[in-house]
N, C-alpha and C. Protein backbone atom coordinates (compact mmCIF):
# COMPACT_ATOMS: atom_id res chain seq x y z
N UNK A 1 -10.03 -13.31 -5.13
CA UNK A 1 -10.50 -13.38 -3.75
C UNK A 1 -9.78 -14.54 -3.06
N UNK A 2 -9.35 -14.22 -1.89
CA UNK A 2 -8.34 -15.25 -1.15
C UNK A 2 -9.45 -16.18 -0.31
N UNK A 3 -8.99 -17.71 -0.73
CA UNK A 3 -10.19 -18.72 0.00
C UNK A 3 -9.39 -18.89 1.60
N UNK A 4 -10.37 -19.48 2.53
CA UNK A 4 -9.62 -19.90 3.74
C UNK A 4 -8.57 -20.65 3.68
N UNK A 5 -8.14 -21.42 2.95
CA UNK A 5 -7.13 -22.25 2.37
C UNK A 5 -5.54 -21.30 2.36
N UNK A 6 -6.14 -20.34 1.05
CA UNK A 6 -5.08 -19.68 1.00
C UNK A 6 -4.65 -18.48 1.71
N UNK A 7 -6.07 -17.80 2.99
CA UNK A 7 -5.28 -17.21 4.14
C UNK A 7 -4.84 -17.89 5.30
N UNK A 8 -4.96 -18.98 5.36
CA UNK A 8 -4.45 -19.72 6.63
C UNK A 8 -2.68 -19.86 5.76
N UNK A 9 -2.85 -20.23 4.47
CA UNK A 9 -1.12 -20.32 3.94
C UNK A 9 -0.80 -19.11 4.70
N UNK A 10 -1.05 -17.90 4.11
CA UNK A 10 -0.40 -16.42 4.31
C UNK A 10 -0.44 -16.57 5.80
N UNK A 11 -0.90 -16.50 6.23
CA UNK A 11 -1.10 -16.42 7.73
C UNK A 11 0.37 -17.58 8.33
N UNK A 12 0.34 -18.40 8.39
CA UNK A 12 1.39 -19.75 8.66
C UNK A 12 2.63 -19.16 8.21
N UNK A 13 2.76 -18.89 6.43
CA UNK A 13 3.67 -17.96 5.79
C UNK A 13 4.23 -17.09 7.02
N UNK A 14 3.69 -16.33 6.99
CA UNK A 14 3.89 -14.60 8.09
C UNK A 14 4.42 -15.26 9.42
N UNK A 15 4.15 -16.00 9.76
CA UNK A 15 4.85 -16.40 11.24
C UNK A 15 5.94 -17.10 10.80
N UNK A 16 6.04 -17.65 10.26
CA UNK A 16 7.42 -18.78 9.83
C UNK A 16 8.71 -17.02 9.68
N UNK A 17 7.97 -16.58 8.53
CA UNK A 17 9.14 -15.39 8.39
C UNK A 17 8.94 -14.18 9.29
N UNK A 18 8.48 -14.54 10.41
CA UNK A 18 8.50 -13.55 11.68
C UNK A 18 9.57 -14.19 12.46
N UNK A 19 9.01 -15.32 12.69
CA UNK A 19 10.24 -16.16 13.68
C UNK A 19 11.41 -16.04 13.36
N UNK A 20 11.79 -16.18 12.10
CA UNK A 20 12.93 -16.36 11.28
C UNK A 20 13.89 -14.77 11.15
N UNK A 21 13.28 -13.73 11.06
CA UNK A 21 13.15 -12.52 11.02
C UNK A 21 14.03 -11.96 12.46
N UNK A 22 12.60 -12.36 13.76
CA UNK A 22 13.25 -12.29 15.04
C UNK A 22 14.25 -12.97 15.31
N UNK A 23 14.89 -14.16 14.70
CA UNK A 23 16.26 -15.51 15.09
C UNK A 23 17.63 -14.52 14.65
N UNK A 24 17.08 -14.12 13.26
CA UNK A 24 17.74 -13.33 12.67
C UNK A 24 18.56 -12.35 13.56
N UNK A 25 17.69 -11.28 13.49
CA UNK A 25 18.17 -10.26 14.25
C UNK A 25 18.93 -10.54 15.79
N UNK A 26 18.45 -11.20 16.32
CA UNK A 26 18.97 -11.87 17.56
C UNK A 26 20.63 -11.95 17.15
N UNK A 27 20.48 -12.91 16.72
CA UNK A 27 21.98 -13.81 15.73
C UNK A 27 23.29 -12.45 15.51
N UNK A 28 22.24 -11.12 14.74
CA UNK A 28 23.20 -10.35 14.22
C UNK A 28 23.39 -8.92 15.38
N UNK A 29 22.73 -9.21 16.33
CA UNK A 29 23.12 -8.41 17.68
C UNK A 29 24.21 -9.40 18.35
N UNK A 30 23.91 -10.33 18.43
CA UNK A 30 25.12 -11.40 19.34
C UNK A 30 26.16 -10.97 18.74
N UNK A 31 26.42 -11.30 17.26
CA UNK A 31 27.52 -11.27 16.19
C UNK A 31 28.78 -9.82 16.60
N UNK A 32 27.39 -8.52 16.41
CA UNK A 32 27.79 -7.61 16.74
C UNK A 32 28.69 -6.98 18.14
N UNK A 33 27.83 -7.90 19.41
CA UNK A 33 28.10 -7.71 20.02
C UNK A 33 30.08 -8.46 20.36
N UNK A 34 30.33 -9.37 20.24
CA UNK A 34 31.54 -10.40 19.92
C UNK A 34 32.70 -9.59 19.27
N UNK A 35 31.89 -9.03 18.12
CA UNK A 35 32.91 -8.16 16.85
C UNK A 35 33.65 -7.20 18.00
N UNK A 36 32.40 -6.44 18.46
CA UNK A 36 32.93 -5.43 19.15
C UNK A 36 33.94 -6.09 20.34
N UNK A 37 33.48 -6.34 20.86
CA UNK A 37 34.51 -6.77 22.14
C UNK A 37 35.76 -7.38 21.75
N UNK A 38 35.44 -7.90 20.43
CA UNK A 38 36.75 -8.64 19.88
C UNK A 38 37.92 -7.87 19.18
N UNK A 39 37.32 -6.98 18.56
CA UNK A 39 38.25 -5.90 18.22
C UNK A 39 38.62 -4.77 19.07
N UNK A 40 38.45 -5.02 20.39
CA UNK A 40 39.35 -4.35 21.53
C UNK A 40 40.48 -4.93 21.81
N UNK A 41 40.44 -6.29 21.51
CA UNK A 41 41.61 -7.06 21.95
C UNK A 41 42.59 -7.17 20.85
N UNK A 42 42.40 -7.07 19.58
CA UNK A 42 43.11 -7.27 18.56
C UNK A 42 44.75 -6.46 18.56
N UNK A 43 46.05 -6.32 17.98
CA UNK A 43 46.51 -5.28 18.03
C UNK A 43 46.31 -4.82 16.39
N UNK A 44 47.03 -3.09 16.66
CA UNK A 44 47.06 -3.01 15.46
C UNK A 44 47.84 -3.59 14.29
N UNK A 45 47.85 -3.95 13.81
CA UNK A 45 48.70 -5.09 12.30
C UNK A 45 48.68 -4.08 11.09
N UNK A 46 49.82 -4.55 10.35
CA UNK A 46 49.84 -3.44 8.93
C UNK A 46 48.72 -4.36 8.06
N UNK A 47 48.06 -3.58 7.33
CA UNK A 47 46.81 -4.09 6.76
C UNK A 47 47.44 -4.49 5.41
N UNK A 48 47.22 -5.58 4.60
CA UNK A 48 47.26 -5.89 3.04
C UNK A 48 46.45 -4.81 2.20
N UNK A 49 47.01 -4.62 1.18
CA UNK A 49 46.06 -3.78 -0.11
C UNK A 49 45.54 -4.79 -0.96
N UNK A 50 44.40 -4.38 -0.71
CA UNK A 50 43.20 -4.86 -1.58
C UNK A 50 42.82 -4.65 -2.93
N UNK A 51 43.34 -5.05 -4.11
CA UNK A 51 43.27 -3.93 -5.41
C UNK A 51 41.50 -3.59 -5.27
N UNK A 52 41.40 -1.92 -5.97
CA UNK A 52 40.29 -1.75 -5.82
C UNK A 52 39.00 -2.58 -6.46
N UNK A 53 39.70 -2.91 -7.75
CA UNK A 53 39.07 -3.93 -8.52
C UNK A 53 37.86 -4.77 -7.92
N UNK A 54 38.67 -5.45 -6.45
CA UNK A 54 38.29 -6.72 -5.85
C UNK A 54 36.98 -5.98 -5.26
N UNK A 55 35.50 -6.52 -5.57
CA UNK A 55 34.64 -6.21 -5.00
C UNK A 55 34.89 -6.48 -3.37
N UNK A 56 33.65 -5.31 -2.56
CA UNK A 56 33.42 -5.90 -1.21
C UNK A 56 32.62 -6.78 -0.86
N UNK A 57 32.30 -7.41 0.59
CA UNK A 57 31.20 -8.55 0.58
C UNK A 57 30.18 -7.92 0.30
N UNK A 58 29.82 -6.64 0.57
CA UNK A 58 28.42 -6.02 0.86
C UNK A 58 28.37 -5.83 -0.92
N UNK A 59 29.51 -5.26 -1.20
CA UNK A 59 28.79 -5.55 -3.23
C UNK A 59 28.71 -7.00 -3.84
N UNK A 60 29.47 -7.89 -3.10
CA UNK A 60 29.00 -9.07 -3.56
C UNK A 60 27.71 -9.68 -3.27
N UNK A 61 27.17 -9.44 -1.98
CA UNK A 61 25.63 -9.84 -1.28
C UNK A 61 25.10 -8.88 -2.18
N UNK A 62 24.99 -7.53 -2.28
CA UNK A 62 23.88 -6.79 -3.14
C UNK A 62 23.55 -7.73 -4.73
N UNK A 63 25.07 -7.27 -5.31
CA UNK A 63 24.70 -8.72 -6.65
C UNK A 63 24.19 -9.58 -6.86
N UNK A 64 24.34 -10.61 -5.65
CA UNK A 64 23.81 -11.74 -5.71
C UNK A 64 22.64 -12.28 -5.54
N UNK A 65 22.20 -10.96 -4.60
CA UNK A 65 20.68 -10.99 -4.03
C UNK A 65 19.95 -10.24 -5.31
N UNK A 66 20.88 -9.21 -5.76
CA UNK A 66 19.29 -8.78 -7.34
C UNK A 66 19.49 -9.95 -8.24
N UNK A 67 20.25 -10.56 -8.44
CA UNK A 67 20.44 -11.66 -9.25
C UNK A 67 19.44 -12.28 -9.12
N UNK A 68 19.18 -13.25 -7.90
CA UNK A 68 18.48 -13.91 -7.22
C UNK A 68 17.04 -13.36 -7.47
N UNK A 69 16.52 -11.99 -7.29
CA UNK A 69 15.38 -11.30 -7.25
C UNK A 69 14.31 -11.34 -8.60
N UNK A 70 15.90 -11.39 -9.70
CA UNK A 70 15.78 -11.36 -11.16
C UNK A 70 15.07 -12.87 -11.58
N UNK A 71 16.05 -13.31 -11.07
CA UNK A 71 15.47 -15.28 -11.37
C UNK A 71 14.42 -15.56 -10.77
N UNK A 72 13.94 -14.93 -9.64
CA UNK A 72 12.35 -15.81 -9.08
C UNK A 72 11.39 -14.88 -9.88
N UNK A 73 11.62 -13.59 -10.37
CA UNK A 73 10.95 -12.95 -10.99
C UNK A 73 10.22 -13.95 -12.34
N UNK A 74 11.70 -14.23 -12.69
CA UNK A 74 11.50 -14.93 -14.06
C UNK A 74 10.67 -16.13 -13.83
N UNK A 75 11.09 -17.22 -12.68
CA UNK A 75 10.54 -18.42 -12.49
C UNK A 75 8.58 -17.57 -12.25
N UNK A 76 8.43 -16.83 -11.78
CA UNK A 76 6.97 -16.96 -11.61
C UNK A 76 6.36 -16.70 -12.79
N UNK A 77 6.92 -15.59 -13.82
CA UNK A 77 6.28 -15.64 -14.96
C UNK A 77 6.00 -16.67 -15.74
N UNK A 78 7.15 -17.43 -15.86
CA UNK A 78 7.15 -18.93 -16.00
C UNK A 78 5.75 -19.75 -15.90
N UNK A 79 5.96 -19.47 -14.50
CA UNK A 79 5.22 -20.31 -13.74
C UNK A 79 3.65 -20.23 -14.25
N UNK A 80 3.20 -18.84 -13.99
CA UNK A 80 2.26 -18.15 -14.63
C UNK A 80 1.41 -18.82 -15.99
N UNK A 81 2.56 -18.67 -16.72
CA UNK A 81 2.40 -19.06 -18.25
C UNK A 81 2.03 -20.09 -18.52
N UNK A 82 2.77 -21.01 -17.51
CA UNK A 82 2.28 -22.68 -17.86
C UNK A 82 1.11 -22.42 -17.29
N UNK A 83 0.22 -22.47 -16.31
CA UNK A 83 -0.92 -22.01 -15.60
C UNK A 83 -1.68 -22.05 -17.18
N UNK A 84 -1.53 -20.83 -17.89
CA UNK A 84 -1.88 -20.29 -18.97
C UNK A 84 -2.10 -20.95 -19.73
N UNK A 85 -0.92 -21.54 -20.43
CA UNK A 85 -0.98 -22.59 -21.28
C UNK A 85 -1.62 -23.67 -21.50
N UNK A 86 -2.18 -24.37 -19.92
CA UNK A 86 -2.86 -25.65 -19.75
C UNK A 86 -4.22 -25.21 -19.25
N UNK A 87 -4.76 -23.85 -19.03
CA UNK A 87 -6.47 -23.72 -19.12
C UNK A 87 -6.74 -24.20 -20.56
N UNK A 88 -7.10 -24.50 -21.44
CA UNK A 88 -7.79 -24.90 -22.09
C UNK A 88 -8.16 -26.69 -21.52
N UNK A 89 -7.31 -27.20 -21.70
CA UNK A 89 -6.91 -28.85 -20.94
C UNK A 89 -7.93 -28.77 -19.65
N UNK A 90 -7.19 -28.12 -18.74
CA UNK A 90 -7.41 -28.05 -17.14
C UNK A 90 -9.20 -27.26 -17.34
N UNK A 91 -9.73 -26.51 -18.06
CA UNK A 91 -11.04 -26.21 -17.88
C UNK A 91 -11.81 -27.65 -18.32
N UNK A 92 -11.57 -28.12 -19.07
CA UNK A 92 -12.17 -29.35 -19.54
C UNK A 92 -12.18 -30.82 -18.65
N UNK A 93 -11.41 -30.43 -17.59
CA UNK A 93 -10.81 -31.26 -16.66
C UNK A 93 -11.26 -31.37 -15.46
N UNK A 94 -11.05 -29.81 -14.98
CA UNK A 94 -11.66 -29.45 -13.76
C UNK A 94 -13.25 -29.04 -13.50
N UNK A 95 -14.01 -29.35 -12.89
CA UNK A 95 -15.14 -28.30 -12.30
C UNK A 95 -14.91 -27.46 -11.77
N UNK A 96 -14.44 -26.18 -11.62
CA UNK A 96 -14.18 -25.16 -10.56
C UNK A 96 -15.46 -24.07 -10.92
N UNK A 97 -16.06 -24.79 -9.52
CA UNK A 97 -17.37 -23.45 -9.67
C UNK A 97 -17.02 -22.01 -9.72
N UNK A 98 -17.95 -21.10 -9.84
CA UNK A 98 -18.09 -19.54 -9.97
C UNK A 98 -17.56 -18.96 -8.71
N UNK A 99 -16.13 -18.06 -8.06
CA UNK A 99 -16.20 -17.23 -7.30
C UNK A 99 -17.44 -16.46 -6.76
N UNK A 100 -17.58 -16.44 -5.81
CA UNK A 100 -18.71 -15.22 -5.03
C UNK A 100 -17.61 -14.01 -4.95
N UNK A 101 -18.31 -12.36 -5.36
CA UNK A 101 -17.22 -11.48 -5.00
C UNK A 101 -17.58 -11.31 -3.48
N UNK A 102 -17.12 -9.88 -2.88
CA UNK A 102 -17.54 -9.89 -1.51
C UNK A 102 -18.84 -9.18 -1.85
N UNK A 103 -19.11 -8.11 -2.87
CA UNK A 103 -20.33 -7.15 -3.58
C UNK A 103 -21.42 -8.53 -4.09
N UNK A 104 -21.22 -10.03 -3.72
CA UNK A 104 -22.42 -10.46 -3.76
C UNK A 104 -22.79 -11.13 -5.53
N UNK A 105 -21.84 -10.47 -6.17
CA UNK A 105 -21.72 -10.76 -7.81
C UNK A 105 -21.03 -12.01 -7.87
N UNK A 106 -20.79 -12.71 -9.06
CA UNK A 106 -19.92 -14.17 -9.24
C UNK A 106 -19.20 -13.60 -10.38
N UNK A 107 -17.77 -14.37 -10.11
CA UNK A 107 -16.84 -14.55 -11.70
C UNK A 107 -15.79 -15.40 -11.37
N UNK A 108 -16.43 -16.01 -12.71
CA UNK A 108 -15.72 -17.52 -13.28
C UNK A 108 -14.38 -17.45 -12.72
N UNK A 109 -14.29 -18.61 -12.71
CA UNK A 109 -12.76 -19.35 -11.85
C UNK A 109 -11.69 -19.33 -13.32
């Protein structure tokens, strides 16, 4: 059950990556818009060969980003575990009273 604590985070969360979201998109309409106009003016030039080998950016961003997806995956299990590891310690430590559900029942923290 989420305390006021931790929906005011989510809540704060959600606007930070709204704003960021909307800056975003802004940014990559401008971008777009520039590209275009800019490659009216360009002439045509004989292009270099690229061996196929050489990844593109868009396969290099895909890689890098499941990469990335893979490692925070890992860090939370991590994270998790230690959590895990130190309830025995941390119950002996802490008082954390009984959850209320919303059905009016309690279970232990």
């Amino acid at each position: 059950m989420a305390t006021t604590y931790t929906k005011t985070l989510a809540k704060a969360g959600d606007r930070v990556l709204g704003t960021v979201t909307d800056a975003q998109s802004t940014i990559v309409q401008a971008v777009a818009t520039v590209s275009d106009a800019a490659a009216s003016y360009l002439p045509d030039l004989p292009l270099p060969t690229i061996p196929a080998q050489v990844p593109t950016a868009r396969e290099l961003l895909e890689q890098s980003f499941s990469f990335a997806e893979k490692a925070l995956k890992a860090q939370k299990t991590y994270a998790l575990g230690l959590i895990d590891a130190i309830e025995p310690v941390a119950s002996k430590l802490i008082n954390r009273p009984a959850k209320t559900r919303k059905n009016g029942a309690t279970k232990a923290a």
